[in-house]
Protein backbone atom coordinates (compact mmCIF):
# COMPACT_ATOMS: atom_id res chain seq x y z
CA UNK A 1 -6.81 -17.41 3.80
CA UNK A 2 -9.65 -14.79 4.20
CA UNK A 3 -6.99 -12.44 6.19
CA UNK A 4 -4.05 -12.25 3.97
CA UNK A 5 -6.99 -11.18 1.25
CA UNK A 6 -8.51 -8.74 3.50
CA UNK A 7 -4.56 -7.58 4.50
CA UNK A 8 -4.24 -7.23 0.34
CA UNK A 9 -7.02 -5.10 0.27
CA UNK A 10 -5.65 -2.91 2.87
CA UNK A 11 -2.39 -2.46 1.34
CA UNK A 12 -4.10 -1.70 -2.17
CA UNK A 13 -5.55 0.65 -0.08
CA UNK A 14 -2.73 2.16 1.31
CA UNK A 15 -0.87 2.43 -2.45
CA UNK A 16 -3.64 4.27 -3.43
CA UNK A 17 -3.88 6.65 -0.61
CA UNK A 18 -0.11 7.18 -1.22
CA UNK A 19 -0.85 7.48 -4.73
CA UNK A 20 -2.77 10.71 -3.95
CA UNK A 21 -0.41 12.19 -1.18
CA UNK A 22 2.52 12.20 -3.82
CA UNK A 23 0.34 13.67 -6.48
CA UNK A 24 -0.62 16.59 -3.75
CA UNK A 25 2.57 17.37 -3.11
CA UNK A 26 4.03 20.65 -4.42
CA UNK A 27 5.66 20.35 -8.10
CA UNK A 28 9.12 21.70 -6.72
CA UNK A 29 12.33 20.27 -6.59
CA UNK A 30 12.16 19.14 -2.80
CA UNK A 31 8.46 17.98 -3.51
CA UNK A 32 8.97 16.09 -6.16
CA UNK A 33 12.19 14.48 -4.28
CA UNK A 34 9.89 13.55 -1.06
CA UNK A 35 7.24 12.34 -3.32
CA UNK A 36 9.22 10.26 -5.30
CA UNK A 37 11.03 8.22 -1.91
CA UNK A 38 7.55 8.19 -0.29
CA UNK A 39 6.47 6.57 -3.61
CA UNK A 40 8.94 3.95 -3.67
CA UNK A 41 9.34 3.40 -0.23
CA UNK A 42 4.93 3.06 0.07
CA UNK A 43 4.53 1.00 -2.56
CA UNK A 44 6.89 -1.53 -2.19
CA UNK A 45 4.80 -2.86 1.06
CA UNK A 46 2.80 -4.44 -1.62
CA UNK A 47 5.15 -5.75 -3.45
CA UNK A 48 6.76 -7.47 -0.39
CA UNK A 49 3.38 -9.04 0.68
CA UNK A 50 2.77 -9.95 -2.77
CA UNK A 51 6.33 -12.45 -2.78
CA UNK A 52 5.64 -12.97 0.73
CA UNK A 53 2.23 -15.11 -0.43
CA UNK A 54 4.09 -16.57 -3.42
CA UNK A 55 6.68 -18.38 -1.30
CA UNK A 56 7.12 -21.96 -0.51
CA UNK A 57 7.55 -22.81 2.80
């Protein structure tokens, strides 16, 4: 189990670093359009891995 925890920590990681991208971006119209897919589109690796560890089977 120690690598799916170390792959978590990664990922947390990640969301963070993409965290701070976004809130680099430029506060225009097409920044805050790229910023706000790259959000939802970065963090939702976590989310997957998290249900990917809840499942049974």
């Amino acid at each position: 189990m120690r690598k799916g925890t170390e792959l978590g920590e990664r990922i947390l990681e990640y969301g963070a670093r993409i965290v701070r991208v976004v809130e680099s971006l430029p506060k225009t119209l097409a920044g805050r359009r790229i910023g706000d897919q790259l959000l939802r589109s970065g963090l939702s690796v976590g989310a997957t891995f998290e249900e990917a560890q809840a499942a049974e089977s």
